[in-house]
N, C-alpha and C. Protein backbone atom coordinates (compact mmCIF):
# COMPACT_ATOMS: atom_id res chain seq x y z
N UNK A 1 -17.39 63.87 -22.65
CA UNK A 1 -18.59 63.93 -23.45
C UNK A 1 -18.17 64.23 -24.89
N UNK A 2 -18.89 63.91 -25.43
CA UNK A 2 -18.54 63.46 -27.18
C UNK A 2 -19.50 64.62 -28.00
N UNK A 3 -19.29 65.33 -28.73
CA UNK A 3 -20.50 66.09 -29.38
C UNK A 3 -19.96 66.48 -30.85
N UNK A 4 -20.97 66.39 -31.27
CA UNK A 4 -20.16 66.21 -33.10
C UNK A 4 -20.56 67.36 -33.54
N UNK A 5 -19.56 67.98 -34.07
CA UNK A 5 -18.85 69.19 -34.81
C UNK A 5 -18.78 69.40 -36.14
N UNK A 6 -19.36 70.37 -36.81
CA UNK A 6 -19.19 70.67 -38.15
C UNK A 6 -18.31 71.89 -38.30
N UNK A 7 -16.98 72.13 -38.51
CA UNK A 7 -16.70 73.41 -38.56
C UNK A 7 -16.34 73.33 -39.64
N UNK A 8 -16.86 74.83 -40.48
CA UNK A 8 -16.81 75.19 -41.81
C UNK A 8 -15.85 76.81 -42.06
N UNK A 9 -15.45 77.00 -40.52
CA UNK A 9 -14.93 78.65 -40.47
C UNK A 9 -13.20 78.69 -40.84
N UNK A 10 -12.32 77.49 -41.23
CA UNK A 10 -11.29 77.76 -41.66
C UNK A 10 -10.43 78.26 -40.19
N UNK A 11 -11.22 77.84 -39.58
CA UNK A 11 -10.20 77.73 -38.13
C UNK A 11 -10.51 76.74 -37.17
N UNK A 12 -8.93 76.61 -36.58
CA UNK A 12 -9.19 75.86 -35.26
C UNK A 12 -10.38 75.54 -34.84
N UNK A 13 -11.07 73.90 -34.63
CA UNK A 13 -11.83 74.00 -33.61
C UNK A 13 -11.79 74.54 -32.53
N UNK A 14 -12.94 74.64 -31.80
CA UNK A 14 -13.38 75.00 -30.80
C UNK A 14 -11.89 74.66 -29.84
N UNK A 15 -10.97 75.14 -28.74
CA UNK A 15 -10.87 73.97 -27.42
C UNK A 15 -10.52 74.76 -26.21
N UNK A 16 -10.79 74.06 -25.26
CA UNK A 16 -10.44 74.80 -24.01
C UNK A 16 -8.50 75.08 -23.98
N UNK A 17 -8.55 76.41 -23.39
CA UNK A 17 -7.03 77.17 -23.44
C UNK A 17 -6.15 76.42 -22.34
N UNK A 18 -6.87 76.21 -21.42
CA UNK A 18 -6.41 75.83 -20.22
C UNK A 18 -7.03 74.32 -19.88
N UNK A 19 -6.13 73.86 -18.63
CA UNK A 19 -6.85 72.47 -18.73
C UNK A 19 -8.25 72.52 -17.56
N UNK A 20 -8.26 74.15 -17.15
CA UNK A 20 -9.59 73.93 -15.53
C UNK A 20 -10.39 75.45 -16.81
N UNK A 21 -10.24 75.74 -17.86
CA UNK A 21 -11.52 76.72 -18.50
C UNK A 21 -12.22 75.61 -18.67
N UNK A 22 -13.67 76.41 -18.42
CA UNK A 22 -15.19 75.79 -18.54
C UNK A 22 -15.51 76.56 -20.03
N UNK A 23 -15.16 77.44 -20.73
CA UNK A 23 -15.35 77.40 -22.23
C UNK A 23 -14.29 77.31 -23.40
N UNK A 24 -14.86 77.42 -24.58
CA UNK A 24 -14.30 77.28 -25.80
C UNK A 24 -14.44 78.39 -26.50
N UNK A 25 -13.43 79.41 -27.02
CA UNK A 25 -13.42 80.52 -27.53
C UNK A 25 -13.85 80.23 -28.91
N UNK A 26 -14.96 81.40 -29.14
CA UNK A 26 -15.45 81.21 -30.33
C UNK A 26 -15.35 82.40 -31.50
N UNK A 27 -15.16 81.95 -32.99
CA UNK A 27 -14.09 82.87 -33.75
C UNK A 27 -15.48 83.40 -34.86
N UNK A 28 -15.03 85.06 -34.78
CA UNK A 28 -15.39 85.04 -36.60
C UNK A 28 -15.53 84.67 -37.54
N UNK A 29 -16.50 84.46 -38.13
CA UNK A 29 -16.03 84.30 -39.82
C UNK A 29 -17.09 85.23 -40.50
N UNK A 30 -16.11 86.01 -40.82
CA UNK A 30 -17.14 86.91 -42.01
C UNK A 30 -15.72 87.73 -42.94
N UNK A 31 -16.78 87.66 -44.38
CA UNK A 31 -16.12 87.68 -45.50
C UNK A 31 -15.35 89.61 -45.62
N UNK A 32 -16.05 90.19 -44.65
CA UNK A 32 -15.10 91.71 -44.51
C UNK A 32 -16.00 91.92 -42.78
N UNK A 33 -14.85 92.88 -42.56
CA UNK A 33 -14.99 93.45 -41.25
C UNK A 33 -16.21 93.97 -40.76
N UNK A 34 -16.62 94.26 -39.50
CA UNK A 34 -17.80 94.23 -39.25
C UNK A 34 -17.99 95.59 -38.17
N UNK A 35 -18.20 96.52 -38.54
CA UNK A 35 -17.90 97.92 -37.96
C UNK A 35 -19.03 97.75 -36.43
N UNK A 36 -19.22 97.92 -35.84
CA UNK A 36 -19.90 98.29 -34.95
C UNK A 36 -19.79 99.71 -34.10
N UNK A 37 -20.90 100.56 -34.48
CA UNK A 37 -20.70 101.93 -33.77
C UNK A 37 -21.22 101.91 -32.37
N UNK A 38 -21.00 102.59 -31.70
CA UNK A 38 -21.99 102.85 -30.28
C UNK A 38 -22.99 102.31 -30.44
N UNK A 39 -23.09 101.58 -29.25
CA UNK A 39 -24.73 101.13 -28.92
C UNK A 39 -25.38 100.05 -30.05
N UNK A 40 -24.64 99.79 -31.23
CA UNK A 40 -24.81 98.97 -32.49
C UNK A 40 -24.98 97.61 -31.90
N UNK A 41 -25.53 96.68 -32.54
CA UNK A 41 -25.26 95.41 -32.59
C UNK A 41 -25.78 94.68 -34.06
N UNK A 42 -24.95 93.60 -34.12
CA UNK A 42 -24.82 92.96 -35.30
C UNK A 42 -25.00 91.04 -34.99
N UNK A 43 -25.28 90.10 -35.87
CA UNK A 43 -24.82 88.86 -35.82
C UNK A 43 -23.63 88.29 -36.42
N UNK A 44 -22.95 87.80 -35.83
CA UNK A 44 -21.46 87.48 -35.91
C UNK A 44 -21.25 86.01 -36.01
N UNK A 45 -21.52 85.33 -37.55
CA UNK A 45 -21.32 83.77 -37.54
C UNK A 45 -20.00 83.42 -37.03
N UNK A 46 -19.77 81.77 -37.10
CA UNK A 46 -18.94 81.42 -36.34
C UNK A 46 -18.39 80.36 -37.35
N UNK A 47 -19.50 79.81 -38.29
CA UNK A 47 -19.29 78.35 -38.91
C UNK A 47 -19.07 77.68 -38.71
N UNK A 48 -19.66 77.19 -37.10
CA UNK A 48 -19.72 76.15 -36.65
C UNK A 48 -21.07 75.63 -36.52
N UNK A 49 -21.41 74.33 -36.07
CA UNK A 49 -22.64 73.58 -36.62
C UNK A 49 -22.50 72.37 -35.07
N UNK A 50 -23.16 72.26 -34.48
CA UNK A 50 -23.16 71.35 -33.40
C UNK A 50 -24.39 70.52 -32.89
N UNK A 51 -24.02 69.33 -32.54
CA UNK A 51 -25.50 68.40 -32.44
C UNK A 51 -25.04 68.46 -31.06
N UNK A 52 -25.62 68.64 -29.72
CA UNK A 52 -25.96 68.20 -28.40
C UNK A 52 -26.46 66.58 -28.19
N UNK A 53 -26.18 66.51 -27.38
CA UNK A 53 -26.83 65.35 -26.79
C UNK A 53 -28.53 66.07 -26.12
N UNK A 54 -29.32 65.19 -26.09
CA UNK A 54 -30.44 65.30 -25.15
C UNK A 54 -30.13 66.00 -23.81
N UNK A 55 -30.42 67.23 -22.84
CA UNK A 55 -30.25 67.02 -21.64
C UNK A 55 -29.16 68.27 -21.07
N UNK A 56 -28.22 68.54 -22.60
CA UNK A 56 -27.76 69.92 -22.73
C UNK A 56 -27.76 70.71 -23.46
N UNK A 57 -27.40 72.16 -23.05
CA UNK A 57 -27.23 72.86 -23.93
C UNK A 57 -25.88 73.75 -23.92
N UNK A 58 -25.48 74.17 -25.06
CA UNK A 58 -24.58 75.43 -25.37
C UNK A 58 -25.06 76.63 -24.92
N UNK A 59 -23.98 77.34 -24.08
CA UNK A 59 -24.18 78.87 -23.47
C UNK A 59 -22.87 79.50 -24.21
N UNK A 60 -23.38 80.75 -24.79
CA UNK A 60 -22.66 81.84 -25.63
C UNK A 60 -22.53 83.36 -24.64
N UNK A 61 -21.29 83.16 -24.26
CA UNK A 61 -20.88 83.83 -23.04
C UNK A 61 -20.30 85.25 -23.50
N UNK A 62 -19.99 86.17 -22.85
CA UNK A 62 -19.18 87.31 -23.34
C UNK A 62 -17.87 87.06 -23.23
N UNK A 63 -16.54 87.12 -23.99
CA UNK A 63 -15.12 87.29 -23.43
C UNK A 63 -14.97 88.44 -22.84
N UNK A 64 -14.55 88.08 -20.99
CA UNK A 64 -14.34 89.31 -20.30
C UNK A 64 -12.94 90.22 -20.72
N UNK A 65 -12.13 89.80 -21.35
CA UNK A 65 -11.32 90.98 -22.26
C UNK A 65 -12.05 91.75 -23.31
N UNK A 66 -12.76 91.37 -24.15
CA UNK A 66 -13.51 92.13 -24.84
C UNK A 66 -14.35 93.40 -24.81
N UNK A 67 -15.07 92.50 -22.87
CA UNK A 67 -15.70 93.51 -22.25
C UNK A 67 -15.30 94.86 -21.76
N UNK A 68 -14.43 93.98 -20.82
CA UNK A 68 -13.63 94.91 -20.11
C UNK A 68 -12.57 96.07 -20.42
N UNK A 69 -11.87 95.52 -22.06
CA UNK A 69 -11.12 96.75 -22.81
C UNK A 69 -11.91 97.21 -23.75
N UNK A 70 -12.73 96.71 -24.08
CA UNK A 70 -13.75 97.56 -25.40
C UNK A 70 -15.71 97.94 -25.30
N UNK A 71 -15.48 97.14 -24.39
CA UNK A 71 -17.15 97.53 -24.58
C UNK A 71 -18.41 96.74 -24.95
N UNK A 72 -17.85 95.45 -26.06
CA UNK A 72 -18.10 94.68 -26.69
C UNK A 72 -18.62 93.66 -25.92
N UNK A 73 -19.77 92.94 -25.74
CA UNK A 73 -20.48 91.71 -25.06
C UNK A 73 -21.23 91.21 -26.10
N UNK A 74 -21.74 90.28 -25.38
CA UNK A 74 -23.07 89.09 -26.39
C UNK A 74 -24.63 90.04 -25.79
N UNK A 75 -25.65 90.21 -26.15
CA UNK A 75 -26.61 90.55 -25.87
C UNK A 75 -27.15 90.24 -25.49
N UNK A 76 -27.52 88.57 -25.98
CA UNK A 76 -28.37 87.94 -24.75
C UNK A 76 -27.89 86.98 -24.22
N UNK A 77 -26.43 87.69 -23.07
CA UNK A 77 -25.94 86.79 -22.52
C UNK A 77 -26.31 86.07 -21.57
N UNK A 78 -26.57 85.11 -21.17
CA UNK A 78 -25.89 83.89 -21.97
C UNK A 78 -27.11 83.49 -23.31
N UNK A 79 -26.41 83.23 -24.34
CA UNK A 79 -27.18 82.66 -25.43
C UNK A 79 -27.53 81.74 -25.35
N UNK A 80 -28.32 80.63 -25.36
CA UNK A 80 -28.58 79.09 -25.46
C UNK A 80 -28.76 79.06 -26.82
N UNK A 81 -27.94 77.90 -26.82
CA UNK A 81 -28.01 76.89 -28.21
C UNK A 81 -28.71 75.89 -27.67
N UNK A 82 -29.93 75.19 -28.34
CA UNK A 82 -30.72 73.90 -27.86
C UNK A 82 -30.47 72.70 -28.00
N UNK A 83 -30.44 71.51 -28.01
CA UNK A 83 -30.27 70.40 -28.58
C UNK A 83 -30.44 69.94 -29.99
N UNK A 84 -31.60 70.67 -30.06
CA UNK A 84 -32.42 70.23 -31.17
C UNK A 84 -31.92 71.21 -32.37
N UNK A 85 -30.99 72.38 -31.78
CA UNK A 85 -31.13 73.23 -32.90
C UNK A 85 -29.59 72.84 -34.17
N UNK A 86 -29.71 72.98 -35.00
CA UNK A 86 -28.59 72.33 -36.09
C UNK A 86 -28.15 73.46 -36.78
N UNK A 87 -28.19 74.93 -36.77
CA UNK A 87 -27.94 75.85 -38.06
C UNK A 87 -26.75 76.19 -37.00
N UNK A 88 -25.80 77.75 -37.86
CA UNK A 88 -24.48 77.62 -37.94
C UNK A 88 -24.84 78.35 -36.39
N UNK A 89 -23.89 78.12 -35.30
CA UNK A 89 -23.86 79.19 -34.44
C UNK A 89 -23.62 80.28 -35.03
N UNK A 90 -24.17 81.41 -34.09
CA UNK A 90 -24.32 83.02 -34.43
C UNK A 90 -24.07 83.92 -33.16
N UNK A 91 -23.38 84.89 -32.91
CA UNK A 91 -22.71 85.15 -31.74
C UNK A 91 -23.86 86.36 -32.04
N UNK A 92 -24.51 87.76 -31.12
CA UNK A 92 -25.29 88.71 -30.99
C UNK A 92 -24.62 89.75 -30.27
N UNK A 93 -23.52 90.43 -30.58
CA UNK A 93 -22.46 91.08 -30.53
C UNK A 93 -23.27 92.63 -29.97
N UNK A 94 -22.82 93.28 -28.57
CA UNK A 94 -23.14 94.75 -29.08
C UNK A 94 -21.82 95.18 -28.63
N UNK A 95 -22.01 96.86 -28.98
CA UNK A 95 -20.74 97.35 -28.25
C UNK A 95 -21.08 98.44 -27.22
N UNK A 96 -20.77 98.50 -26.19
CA UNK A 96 -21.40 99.27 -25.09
C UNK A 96 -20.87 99.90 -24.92
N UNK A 97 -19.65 100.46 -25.89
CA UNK A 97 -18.65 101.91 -25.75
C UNK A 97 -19.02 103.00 -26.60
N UNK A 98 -18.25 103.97 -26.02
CA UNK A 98 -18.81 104.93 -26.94
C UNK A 98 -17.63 105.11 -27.84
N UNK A 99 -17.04 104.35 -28.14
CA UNK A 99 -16.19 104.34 -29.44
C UNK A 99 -16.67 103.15 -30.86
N UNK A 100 -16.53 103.31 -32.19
CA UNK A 100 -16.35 102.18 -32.62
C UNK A 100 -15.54 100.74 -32.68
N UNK A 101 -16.23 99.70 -33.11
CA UNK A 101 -15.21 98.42 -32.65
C UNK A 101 -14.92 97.98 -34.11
N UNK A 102 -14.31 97.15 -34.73
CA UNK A 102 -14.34 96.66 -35.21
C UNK A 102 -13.98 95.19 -35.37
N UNK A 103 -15.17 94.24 -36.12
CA UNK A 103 -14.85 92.96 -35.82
C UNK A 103 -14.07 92.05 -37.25
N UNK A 104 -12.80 91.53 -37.02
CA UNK A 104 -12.67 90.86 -37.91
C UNK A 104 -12.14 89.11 -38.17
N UNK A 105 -12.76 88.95 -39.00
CA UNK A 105 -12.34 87.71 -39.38
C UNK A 105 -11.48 86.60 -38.70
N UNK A 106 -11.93 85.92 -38.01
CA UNK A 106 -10.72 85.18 -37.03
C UNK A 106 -10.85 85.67 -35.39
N UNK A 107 -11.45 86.93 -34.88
CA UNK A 107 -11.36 87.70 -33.84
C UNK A 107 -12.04 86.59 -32.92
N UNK A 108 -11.80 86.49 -31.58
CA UNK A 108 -12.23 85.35 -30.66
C UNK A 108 -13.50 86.76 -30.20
N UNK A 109 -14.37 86.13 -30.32
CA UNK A 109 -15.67 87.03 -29.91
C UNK A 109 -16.26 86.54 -28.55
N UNK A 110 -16.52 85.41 -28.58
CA UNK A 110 -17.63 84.84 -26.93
C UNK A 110 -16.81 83.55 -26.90
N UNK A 111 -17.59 83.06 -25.95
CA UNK A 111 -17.13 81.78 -25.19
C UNK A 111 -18.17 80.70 -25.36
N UNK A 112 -18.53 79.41 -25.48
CA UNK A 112 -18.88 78.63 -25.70
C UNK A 112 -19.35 77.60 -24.39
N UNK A 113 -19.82 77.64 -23.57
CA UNK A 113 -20.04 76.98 -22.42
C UNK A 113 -20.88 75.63 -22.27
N UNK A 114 -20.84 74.51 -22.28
CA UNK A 114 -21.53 73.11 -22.52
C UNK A 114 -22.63 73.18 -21.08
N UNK A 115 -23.44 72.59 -20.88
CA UNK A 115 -23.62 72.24 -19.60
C UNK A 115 -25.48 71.65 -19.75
N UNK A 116 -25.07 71.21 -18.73
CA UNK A 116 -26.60 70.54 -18.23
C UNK A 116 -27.48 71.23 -17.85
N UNK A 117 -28.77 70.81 -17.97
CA UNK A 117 -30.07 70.97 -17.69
C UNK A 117 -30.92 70.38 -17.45
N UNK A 118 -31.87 70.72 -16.79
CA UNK A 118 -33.36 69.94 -16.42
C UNK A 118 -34.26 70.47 -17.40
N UNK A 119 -35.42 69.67 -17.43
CA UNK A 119 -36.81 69.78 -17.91
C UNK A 119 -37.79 70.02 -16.52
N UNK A 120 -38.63 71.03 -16.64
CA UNK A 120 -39.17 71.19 -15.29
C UNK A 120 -40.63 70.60 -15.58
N UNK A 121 -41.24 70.41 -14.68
CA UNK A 121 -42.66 69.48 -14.44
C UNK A 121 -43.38 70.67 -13.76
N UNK A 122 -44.49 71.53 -14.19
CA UNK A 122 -45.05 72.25 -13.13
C UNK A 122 -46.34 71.37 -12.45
N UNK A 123 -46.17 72.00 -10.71
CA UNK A 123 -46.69 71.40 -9.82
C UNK A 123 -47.73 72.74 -9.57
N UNK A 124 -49.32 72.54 -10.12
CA UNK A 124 -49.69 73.86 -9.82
C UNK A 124 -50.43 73.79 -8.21
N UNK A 125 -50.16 74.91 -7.43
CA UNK A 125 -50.58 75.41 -6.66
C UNK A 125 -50.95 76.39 -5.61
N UNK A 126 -51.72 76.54 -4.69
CA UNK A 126 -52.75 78.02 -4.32
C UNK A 126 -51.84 78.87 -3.58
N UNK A 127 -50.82 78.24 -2.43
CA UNK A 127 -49.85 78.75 -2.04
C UNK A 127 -48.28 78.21 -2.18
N UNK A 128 -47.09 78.73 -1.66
CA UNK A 128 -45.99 78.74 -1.56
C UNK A 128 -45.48 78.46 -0.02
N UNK A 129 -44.36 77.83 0.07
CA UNK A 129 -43.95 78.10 1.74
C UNK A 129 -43.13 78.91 1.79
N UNK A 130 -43.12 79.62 3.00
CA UNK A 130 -42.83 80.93 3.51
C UNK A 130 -41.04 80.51 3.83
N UNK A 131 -40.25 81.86 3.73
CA UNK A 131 -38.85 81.76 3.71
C UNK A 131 -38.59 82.96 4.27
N UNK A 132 -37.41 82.99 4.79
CA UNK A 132 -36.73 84.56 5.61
C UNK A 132 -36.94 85.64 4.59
N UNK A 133 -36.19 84.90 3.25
CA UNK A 133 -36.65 86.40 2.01
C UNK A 133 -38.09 86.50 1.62
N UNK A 134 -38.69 86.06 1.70
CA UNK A 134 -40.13 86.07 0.94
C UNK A 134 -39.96 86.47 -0.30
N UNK A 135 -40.39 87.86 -0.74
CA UNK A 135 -40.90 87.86 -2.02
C UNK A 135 -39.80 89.22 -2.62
N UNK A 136 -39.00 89.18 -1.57
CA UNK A 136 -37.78 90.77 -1.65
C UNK A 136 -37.20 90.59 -2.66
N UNK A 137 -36.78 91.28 -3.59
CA UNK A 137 -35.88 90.78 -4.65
C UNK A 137 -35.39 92.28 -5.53
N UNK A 138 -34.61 92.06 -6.19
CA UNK A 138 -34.22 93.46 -7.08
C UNK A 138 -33.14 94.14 -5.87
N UNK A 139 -32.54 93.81 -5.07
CA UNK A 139 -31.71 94.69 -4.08
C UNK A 139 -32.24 94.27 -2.81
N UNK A 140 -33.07 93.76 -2.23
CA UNK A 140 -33.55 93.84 -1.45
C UNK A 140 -32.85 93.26 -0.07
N UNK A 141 -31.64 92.42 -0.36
CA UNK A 141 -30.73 91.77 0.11
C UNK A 141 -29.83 92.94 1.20
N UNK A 142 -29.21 93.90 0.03
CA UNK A 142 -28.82 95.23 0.05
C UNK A 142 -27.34 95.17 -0.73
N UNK A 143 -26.43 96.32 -0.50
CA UNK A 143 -25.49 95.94 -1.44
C UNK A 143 -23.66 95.70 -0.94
N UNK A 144 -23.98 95.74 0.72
CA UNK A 144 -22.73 95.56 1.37
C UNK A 144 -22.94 93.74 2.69
């Protein structure tokens, strides 16, 4: 799949690390460092610019190193980027440690994920058909 790229961030495009990753590490660009204290969150451009095709969209993932040694995720992970939308990607950074982070310039922040989608058609009606789970949800499964 073909998708046209504007990068304006003075780095590497986008590309997958490996030849079986399903994303594209996505970089900083900001003109000084970007402190993040506890519990903080900030927007973190990227200077990149992307047209979709009809039918997908971009998902803005957390890097599980980030997570996992610092604290640091996307907020509303997964982010969607739309088809339709054209301004610079913007990563929504928090830090969930109780230390400060700091973000700089070049730093691989989230992941970039392509993928498909539907358009849904609603079918309205009075009932539902009945299933083993019904309506259980939130744990209800249990947790072993």
């Amino acid at each position: 799949m073909n998708i046209k790229l504007i990068n304006k961030s003075g780095h590497p495009d986008p590309a997958y690390e490996t030849e079986r990753s399903a994303g594209m590490d996505l970089r900083a660009v900001t003109p000084e460092p970007i402190k993040l204290a506890p519990l903080q969150r900030a927007i973190v451009k990227t200077g990149l610019f992307i047209e979709l095709p009809a039918g997908y969209e971009a998902q803005v993932r957390p890097r599980s190193g980030l997570a996992a040694k610092n604290g640091i995720t996307v907020l509303n992970a997964p982010g969607t980027i739309d088809a339709d939308y054209r301004g610079e990607i913007g990563v929504i950074l928090v830090n969930l440690s109780d230390t400060a982070f700091t973000v700089q310039h070049g730093d691989r922040i989230a992941q970039l994920v392509i993928a498909k989608h539907e358009r849904a058609e609603w079918t309205f009606a009075d009932e539902l058909s009945q299933t083993e789970r019904g309506s259980g949800g939130f744990g209800s499964t249990g947790v072993q």
